[in-house]
PDB file of N, CA and C in Angstrom:
ATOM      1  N   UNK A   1     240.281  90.831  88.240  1.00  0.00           N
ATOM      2  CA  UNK A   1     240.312  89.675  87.360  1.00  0.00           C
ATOM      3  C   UNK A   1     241.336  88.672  87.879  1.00  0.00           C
ATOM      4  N   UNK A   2     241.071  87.333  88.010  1.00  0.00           N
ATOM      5  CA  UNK A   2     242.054  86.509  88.113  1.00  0.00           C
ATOM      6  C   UNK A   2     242.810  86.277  87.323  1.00  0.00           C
ATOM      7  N   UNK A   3     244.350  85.872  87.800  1.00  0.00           N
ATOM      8  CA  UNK A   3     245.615  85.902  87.278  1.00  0.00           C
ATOM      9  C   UNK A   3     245.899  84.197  87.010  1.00  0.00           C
ATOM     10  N   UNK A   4     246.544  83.415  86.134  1.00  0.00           N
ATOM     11  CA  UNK A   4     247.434  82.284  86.220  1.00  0.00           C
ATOM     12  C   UNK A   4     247.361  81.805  87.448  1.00  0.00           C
ATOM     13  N   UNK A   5     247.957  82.988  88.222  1.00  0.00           N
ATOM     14  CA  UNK A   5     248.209  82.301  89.596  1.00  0.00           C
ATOM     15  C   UNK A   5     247.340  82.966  90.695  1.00  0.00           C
ATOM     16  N   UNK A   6     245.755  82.935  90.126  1.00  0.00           N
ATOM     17  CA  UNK A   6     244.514  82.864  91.075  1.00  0.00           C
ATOM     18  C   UNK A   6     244.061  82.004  91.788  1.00  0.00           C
ATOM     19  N   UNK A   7     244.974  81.028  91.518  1.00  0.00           N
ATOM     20  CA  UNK A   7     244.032  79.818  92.360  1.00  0.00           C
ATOM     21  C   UNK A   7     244.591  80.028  93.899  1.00  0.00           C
ATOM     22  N   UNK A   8     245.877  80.489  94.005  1.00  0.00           N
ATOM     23  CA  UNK A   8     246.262  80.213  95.014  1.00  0.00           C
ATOM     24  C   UNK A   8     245.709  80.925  96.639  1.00  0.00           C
ATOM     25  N   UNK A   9     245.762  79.764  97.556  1.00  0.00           N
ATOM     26  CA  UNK A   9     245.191  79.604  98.743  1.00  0.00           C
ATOM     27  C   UNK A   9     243.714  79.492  98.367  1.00  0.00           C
ATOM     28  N   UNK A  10     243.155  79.205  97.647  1.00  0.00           N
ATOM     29  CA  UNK A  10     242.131  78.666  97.187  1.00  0.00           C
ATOM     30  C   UNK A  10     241.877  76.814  97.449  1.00  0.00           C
ATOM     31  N   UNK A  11     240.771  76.627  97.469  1.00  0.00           N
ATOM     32  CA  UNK A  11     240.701  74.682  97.713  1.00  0.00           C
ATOM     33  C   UNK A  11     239.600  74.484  96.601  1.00  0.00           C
ATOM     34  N   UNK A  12     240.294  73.828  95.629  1.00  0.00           N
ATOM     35  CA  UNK A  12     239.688  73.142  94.579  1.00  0.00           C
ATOM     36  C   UNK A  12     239.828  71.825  94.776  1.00  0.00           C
ATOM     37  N   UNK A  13     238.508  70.924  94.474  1.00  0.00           N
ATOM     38  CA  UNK A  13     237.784  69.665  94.669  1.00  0.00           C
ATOM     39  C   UNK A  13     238.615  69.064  93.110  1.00  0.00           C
ATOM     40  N   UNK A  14     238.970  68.456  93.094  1.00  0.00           N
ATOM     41  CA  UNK A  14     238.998  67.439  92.554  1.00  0.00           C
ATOM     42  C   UNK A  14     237.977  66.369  92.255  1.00  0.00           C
ATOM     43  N   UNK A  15     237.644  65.877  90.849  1.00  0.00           N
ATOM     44  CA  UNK A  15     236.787  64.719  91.096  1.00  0.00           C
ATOM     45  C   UNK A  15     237.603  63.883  89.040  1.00  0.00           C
ATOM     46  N   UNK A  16     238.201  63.114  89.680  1.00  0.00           N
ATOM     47  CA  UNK A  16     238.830  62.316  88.589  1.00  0.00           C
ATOM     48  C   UNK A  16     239.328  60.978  88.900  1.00  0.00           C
ATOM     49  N   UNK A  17     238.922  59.864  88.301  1.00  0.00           N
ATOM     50  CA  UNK A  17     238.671  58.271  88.152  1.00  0.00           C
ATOM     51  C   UNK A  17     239.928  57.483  87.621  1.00  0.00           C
ATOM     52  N   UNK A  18     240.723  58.268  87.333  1.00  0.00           N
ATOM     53  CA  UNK A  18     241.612  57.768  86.675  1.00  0.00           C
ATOM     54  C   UNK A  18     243.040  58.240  87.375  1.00  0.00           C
ATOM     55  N   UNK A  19     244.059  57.042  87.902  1.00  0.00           N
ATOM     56  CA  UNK A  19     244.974  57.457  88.947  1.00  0.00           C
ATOM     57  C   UNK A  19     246.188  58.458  88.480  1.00  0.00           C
ATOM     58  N   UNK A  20     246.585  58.204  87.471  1.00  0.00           N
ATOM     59  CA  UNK A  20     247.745  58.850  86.530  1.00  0.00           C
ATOM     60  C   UNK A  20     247.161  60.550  86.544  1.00  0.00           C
ATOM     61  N   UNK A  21     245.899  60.637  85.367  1.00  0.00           N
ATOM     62  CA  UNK A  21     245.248  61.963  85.575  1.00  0.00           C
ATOM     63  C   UNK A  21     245.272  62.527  86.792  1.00  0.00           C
ATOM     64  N   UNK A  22     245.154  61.986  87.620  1.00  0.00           N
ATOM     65  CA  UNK A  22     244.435  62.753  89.202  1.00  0.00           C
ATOM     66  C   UNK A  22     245.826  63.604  89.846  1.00  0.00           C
ATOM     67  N   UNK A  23     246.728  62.228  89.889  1.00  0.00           N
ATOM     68  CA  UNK A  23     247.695  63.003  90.105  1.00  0.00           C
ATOM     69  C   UNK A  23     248.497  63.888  89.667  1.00  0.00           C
ATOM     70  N   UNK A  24     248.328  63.864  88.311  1.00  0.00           N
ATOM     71  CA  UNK A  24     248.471  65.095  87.319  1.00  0.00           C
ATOM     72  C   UNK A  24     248.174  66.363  87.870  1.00  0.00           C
ATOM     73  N   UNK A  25     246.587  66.335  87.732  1.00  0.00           N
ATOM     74  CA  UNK A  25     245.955  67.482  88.396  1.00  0.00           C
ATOM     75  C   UNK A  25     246.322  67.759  89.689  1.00  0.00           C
ATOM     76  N   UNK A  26     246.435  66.709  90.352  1.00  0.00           N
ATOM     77  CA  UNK A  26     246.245  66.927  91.937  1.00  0.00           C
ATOM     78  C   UNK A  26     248.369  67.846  92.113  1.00  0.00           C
ATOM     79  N   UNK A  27     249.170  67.481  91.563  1.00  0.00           N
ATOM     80  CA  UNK A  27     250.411  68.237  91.229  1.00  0.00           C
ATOM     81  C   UNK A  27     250.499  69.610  90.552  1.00  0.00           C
ATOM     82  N   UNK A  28     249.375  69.939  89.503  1.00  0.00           N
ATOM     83  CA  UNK A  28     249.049  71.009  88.846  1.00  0.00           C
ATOM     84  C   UNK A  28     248.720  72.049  89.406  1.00  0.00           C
ATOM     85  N   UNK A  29     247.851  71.153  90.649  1.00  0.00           N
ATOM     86  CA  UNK A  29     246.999  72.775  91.287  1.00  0.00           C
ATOM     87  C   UNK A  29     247.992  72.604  92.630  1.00  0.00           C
ATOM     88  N   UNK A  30     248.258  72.038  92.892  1.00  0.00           N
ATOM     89  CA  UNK A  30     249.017  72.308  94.149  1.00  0.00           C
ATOM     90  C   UNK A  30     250.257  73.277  94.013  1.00  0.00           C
ATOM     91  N   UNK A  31     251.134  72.587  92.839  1.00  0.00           N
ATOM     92  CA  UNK A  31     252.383  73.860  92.257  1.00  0.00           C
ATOM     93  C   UNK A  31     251.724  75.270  92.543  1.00  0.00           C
ATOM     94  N   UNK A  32     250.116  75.001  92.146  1.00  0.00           N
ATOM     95  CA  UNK A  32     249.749  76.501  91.952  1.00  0.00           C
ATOM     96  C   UNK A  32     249.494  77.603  92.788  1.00  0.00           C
ATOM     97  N   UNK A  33     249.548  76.387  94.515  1.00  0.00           N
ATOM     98  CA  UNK A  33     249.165  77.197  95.399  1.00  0.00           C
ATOM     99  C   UNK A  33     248.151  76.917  96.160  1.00  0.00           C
ATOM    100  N   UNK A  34     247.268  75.918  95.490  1.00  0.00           N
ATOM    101  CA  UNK A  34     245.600  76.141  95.719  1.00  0.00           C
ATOM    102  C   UNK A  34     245.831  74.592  96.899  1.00  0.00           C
ATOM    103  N   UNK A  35     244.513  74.396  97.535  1.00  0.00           N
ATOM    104  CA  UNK A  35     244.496  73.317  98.110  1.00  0.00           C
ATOM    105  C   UNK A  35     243.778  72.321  97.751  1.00  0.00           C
ATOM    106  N   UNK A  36     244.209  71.129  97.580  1.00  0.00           N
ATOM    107  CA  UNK A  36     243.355  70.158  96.671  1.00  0.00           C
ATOM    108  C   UNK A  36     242.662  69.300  98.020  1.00  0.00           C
ATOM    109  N   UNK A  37     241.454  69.431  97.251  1.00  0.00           N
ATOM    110  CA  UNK A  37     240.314  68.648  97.861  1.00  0.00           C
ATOM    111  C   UNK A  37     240.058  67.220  96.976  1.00  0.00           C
ATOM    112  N   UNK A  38     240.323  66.040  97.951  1.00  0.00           N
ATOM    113  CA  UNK A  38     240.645  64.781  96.785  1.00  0.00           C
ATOM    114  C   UNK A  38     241.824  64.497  96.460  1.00  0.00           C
ATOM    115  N   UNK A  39     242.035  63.533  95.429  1.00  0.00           N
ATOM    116  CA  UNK A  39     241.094  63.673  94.337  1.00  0.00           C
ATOM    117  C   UNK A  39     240.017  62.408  94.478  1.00  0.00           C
ATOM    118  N   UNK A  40     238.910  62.888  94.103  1.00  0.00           N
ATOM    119  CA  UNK A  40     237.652  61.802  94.222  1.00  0.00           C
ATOM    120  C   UNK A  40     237.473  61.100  93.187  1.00  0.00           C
ATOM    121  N   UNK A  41     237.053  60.137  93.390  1.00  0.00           N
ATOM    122  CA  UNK A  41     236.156  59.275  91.842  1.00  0.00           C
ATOM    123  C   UNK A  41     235.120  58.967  91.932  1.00  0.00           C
ATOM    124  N   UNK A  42     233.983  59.401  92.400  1.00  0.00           N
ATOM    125  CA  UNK A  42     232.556  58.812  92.352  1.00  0.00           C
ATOM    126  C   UNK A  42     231.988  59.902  92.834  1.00  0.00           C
ATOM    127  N   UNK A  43     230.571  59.906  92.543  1.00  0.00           N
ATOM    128  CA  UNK A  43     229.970  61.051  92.743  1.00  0.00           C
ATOM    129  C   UNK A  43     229.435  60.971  94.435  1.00  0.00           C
ATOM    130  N   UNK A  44     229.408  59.487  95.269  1.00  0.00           N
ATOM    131  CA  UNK A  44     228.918  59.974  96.398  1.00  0.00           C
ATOM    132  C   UNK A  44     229.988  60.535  97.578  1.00  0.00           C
ATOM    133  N   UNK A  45     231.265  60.426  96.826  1.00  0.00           N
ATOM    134  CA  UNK A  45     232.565  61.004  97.791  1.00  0.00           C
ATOM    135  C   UNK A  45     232.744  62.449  97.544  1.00  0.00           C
ATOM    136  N   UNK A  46     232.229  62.483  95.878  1.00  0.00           N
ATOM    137  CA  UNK A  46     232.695  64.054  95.317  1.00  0.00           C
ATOM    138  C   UNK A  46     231.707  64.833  96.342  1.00  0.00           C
ATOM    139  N   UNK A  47     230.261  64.427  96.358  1.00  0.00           N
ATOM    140  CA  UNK A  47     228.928  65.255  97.441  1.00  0.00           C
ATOM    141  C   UNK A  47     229.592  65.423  98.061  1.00  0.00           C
ATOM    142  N   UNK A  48     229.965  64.226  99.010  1.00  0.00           N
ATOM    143  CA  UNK A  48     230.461  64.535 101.016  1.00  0.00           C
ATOM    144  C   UNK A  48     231.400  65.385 100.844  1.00  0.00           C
ATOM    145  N   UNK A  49     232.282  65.900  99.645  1.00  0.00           N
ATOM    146  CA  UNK A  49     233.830  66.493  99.623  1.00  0.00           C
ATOM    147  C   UNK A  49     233.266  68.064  99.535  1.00  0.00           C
ATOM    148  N   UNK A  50     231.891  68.522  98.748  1.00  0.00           N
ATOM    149  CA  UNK A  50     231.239  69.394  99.287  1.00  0.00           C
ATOM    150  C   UNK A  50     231.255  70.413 100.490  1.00  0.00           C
ATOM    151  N   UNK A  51     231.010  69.484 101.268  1.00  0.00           N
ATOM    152  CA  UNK A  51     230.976  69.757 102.849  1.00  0.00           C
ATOM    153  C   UNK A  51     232.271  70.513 103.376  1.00  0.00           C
ATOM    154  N   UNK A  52     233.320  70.395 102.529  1.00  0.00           N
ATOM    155  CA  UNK A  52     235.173  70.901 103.084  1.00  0.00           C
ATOM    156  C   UNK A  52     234.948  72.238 102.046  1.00  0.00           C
ATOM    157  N   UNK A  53     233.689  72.628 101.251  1.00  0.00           N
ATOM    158  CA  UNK A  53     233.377  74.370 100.902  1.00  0.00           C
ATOM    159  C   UNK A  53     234.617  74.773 100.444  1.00  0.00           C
ATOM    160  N   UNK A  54     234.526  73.697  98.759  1.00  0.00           N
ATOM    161  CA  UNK A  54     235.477  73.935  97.779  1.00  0.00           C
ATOM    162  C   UNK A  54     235.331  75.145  97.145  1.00  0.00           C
ATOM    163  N   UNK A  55     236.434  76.101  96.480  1.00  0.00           N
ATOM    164  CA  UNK A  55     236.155  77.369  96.120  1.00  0.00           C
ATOM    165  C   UNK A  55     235.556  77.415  94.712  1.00  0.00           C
ATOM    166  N   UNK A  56     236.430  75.837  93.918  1.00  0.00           N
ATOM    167  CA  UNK A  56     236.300  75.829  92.509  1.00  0.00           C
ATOM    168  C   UNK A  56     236.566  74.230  92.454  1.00  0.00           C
ATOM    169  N   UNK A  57     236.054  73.683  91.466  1.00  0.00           N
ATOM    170  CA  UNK A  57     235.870  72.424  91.466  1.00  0.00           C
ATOM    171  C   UNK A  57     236.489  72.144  89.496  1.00  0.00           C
ATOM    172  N   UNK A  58     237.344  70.948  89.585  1.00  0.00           N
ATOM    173  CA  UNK A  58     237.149  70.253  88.522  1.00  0.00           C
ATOM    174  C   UNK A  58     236.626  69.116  87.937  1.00  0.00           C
ATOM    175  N   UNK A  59     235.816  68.920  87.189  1.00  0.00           N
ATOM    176  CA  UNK A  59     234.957  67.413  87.032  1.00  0.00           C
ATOM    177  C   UNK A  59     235.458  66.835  85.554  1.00  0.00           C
ATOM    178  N   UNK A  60     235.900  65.187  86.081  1.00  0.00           N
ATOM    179  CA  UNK A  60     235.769  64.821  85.026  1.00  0.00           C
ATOM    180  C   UNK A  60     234.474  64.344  84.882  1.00  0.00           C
ATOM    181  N   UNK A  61     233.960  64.336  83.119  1.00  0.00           N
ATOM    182  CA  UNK A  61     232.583  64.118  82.779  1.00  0.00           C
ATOM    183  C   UNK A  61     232.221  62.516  82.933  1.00  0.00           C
ATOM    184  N   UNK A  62     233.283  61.283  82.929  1.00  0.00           N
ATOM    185  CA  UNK A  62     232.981  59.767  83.007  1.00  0.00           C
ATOM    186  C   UNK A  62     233.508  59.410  83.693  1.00  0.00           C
ATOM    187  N   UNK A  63     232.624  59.095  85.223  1.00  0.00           N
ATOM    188  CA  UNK A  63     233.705  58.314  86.334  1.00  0.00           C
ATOM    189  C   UNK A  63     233.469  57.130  86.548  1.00  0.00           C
ATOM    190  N   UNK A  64     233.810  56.035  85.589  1.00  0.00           N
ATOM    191  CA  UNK A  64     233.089  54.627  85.730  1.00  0.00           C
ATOM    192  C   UNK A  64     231.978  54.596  84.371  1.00  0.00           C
ATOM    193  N   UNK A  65     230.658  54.014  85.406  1.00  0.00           N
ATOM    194  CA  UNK A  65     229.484  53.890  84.939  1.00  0.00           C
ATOM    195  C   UNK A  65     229.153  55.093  85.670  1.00  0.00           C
ATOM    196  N   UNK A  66     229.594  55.896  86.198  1.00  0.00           N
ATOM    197  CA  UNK A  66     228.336  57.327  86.139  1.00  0.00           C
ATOM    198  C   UNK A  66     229.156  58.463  85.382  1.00  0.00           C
ATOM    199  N   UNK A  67     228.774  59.506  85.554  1.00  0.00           N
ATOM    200  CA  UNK A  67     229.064  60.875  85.186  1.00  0.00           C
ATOM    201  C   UNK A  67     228.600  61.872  86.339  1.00  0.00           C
ATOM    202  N   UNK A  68     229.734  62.980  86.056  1.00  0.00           N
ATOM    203  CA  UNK A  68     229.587  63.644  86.902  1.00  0.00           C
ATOM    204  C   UNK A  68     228.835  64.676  87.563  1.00  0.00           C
ATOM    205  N   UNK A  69     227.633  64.811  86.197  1.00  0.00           N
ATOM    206  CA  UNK A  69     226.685  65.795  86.131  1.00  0.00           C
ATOM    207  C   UNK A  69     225.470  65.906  87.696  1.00  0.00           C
ATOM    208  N   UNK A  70     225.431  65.009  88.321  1.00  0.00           N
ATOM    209  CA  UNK A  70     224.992  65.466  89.805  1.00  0.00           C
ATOM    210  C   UNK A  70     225.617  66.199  90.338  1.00  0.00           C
ATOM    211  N   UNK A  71     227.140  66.315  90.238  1.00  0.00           N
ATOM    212  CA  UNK A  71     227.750  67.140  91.076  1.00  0.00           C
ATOM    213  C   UNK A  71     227.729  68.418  90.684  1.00  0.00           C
ATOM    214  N   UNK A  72     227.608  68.538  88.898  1.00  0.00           N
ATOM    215  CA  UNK A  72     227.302  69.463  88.723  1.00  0.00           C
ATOM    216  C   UNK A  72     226.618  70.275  88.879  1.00  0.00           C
ATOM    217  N   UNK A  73     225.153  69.600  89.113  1.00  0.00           N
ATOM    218  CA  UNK A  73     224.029  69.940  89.762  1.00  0.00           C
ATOM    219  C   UNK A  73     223.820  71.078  90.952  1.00  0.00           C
ATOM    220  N   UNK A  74     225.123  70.092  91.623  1.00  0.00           N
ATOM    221  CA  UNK A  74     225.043  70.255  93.371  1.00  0.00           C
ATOM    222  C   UNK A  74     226.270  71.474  93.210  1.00  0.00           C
ATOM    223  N   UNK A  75     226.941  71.366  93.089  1.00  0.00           N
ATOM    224  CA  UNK A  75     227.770  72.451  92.713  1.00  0.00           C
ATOM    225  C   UNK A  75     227.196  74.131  91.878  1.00  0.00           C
ATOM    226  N   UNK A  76     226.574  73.938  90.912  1.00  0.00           N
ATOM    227  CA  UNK A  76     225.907  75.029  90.703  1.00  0.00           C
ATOM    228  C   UNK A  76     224.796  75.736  91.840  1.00  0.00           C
ATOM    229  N   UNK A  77     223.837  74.723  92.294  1.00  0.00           N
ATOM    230  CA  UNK A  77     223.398  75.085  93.356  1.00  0.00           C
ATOM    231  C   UNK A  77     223.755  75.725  94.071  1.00  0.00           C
ATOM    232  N   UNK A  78     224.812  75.674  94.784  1.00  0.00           N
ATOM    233  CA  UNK A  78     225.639  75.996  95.771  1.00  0.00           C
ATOM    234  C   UNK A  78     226.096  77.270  95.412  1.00  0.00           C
ATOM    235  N   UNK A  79     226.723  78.206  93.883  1.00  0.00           N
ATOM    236  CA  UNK A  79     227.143  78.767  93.124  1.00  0.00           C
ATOM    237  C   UNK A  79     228.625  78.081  93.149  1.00  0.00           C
ATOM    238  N   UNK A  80     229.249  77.013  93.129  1.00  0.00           N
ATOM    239  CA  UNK A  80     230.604  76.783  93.129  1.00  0.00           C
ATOM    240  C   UNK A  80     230.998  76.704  91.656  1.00  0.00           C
ATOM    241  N   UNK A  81     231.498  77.864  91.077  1.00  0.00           N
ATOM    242  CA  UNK A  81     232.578  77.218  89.854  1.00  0.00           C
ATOM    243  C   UNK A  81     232.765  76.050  89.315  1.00  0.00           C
ATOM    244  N   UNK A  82     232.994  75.575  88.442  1.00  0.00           N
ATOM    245  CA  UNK A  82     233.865  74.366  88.163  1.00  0.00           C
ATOM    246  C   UNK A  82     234.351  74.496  86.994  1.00  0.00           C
ATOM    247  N   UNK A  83     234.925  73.321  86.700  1.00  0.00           N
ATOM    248  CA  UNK A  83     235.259  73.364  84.779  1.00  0.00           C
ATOM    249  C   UNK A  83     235.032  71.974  84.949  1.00  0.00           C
ATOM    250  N   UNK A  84     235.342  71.305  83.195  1.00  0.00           N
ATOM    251  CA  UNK A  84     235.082  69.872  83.247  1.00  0.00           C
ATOM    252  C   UNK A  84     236.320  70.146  82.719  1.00  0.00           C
ATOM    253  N   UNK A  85     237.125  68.786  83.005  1.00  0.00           N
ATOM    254  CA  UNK A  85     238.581  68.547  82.461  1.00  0.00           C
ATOM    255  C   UNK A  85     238.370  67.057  82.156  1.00  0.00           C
ATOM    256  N   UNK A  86     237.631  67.211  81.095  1.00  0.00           N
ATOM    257  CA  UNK A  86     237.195  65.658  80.566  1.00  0.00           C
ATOM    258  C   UNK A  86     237.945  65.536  78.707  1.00  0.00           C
ATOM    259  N   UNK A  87     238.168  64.132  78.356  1.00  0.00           N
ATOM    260  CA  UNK A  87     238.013  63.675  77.173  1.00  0.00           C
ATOM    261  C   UNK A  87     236.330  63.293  76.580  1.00  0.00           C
ATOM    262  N   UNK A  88     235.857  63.762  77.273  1.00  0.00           N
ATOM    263  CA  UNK A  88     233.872  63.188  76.267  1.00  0.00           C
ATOM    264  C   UNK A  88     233.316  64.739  76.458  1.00  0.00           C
ATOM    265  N   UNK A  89     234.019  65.831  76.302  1.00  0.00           N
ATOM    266  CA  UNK A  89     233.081  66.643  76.544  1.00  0.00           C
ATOM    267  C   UNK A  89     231.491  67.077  75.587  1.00  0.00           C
ATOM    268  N   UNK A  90     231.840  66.041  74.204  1.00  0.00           N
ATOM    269  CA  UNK A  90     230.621  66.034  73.719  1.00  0.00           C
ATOM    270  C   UNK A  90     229.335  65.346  74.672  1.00  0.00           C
ATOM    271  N   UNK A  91     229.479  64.903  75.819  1.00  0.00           N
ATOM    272  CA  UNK A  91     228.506  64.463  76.620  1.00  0.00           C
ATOM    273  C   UNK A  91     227.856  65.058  77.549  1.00  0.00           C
ATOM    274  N   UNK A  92     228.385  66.917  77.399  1.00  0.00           N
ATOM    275  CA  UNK A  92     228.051  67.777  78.724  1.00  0.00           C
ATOM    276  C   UNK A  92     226.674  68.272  77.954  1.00  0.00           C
ATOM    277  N   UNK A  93     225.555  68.215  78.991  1.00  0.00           N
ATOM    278  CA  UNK A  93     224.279  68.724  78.915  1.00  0.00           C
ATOM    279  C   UNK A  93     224.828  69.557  78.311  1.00  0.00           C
ATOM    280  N   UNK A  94     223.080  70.440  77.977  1.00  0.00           N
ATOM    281  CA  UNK A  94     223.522  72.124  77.492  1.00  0.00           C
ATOM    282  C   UNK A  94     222.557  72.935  79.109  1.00  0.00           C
ATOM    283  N   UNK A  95     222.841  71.881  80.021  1.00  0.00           N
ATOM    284  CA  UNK A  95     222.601  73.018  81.217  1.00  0.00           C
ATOM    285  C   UNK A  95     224.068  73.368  81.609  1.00  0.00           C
ATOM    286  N   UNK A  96     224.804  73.051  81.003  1.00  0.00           N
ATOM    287  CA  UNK A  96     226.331  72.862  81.187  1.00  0.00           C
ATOM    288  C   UNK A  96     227.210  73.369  80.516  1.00  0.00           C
ATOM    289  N   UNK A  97     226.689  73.619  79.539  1.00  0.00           N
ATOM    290  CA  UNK A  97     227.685  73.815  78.102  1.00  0.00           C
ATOM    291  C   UNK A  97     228.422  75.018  77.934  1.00  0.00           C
ATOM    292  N   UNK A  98     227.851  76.042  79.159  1.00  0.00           N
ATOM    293  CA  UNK A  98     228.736  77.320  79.092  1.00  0.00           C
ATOM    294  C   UNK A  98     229.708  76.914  79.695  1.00  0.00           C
ATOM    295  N   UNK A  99     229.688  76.223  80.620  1.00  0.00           N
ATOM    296  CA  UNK A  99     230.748  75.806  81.570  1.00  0.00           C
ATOM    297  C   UNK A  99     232.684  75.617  80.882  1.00  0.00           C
ATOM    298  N   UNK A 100     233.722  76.152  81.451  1.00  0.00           N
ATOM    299  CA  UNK A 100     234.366  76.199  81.095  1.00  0.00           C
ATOM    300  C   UNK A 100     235.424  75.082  80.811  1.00  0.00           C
ATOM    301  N   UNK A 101     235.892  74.133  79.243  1.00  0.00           N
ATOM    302  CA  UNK A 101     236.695  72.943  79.348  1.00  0.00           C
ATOM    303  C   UNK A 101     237.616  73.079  79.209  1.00  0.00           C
ATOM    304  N   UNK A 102     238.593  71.855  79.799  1.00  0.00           N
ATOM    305  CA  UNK A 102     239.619  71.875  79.568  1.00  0.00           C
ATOM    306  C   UNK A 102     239.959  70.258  79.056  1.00  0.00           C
ATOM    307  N   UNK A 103     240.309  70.233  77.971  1.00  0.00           N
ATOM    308  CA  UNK A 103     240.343  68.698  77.246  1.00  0.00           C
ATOM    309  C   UNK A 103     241.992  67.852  77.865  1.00  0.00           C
ATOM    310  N   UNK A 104     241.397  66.878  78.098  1.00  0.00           N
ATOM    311  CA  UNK A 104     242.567  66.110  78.676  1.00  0.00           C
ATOM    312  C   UNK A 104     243.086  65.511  77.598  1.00  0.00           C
ATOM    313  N   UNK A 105     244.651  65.287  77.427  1.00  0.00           N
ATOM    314  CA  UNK A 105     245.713  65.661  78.610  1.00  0.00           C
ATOM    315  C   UNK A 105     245.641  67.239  78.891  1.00  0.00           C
ATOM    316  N   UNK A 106     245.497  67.834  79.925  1.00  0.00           N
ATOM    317  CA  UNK A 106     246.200  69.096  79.879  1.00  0.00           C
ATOM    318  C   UNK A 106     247.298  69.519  80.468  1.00  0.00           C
ATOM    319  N   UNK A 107     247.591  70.843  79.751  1.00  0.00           N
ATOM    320  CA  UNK A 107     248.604  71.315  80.034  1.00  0.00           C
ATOM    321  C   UNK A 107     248.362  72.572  81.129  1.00  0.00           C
ATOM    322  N   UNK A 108     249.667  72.572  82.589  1.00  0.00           N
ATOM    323  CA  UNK A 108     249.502  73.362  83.485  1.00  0.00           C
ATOM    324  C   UNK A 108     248.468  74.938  82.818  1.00  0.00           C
ATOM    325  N   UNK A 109     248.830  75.145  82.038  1.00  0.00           N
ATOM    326  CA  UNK A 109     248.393  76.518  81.151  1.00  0.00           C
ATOM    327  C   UNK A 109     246.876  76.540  81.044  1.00  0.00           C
ATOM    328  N   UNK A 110     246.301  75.269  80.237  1.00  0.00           N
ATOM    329  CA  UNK A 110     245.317  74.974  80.162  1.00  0.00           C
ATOM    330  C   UNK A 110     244.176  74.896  81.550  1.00  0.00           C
ATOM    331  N   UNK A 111     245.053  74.250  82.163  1.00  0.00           N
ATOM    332  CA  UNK A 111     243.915  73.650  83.392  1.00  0.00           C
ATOM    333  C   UNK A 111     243.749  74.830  84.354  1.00  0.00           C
ATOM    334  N   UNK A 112     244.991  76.180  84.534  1.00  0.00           N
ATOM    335  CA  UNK A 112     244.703  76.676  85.665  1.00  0.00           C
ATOM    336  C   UNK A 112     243.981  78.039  84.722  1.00  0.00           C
ATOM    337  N   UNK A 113     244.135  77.934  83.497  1.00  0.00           N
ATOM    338  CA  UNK A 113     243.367  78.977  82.899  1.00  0.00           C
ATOM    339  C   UNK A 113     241.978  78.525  82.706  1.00  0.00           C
ATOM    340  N   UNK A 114     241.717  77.423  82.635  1.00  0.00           N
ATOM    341  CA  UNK A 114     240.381  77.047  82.847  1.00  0.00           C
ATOM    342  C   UNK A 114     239.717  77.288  84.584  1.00  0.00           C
ATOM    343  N   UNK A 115     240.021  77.145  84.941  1.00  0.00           N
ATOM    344  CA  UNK A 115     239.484  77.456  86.554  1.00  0.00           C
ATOM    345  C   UNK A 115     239.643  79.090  86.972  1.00  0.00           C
ATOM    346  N   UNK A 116     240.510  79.854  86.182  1.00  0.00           N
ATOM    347  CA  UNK A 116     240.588  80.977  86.110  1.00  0.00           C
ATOM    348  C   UNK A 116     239.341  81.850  85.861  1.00  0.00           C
ATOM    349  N   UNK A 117     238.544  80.923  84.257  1.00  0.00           N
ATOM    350  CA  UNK A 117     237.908  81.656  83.591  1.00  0.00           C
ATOM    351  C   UNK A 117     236.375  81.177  84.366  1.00  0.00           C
ATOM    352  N   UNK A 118     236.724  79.835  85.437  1.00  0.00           N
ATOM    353  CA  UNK A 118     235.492  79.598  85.804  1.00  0.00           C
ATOM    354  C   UNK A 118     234.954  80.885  86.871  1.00  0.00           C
ATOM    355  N   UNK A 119     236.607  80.866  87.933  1.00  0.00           N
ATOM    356  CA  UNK A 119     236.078  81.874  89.162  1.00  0.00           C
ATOM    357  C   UNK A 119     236.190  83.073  88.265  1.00  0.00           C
ATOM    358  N   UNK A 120     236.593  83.990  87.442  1.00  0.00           N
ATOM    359  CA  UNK A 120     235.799  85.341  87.065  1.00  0.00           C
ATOM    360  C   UNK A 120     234.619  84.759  86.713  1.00  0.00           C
ATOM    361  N   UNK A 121     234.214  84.120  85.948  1.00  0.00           N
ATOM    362  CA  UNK A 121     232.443  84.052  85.345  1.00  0.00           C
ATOM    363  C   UNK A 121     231.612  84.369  86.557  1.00  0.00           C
ATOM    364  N   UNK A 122     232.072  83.425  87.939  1.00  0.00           N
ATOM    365  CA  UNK A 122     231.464  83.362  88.785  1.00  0.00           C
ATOM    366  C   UNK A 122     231.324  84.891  89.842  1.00  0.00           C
ATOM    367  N   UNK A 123     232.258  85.733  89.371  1.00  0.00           N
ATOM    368  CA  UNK A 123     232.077  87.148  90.047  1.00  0.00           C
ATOM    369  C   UNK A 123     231.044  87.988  89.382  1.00  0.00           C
TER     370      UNK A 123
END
């Protein structure tokens, strides 16, 4: 079972639109160990960021005028983890809805226990 501190040596994707948040996160998971991929804001950078065979991914759900649910797409496909670390999570499909949240602002606790609970689901 993963621990608090599972993420580490791990590379989690980032995908968040907002500069303050990002670096939030992008400080959160790094303390934690893990390697941050990003952080992205649009869904055709989050795809190509794909390609660097993220372990676990966080999405926010409104990046702009899109959402992030392609990546979600593309990410499940793939089997990659994620969580959403969004404020609209009333907007996540229900192809989605098991998926694990973490409501912004979060707290270190919150966010790496959310990615925690994504990679066990995913074992």
């Amino acid at each position: 079972m993963t621990t608090q501190s599972g993420i580490t040596g791990l590379r989690v994707l980032i995908v968040e639109d907002d500069y303050w948040v990002a670096a939030t996160l992008v400080e959160i998971i790094s303390d934690a160990g893990a390697e941050v991929l990003g952080p992205v804001d649009c869904v055709r950078d989050a795809l190509a960021a794909l390609d660097s065979s993220p372990h676990v991914a966080s999405l926010d759900v409104q990046l702009g005028l899109e959402t992030s649910f392609p990546i979600a797409d593309e990410l499940d496909r793939r089997g990659v983890p994620f969580i959403f670390a969004t404020g609209t999570a009333s907007m996540i499909p229900a192809a989605h809805a098991s998926r694990p949240t973490c409501h912004k602002p979060a707290s270190r606790e919150l966010l790496i226990g959310a990615l925690c609970r994504a990679l066990d689901a995913a074992c």
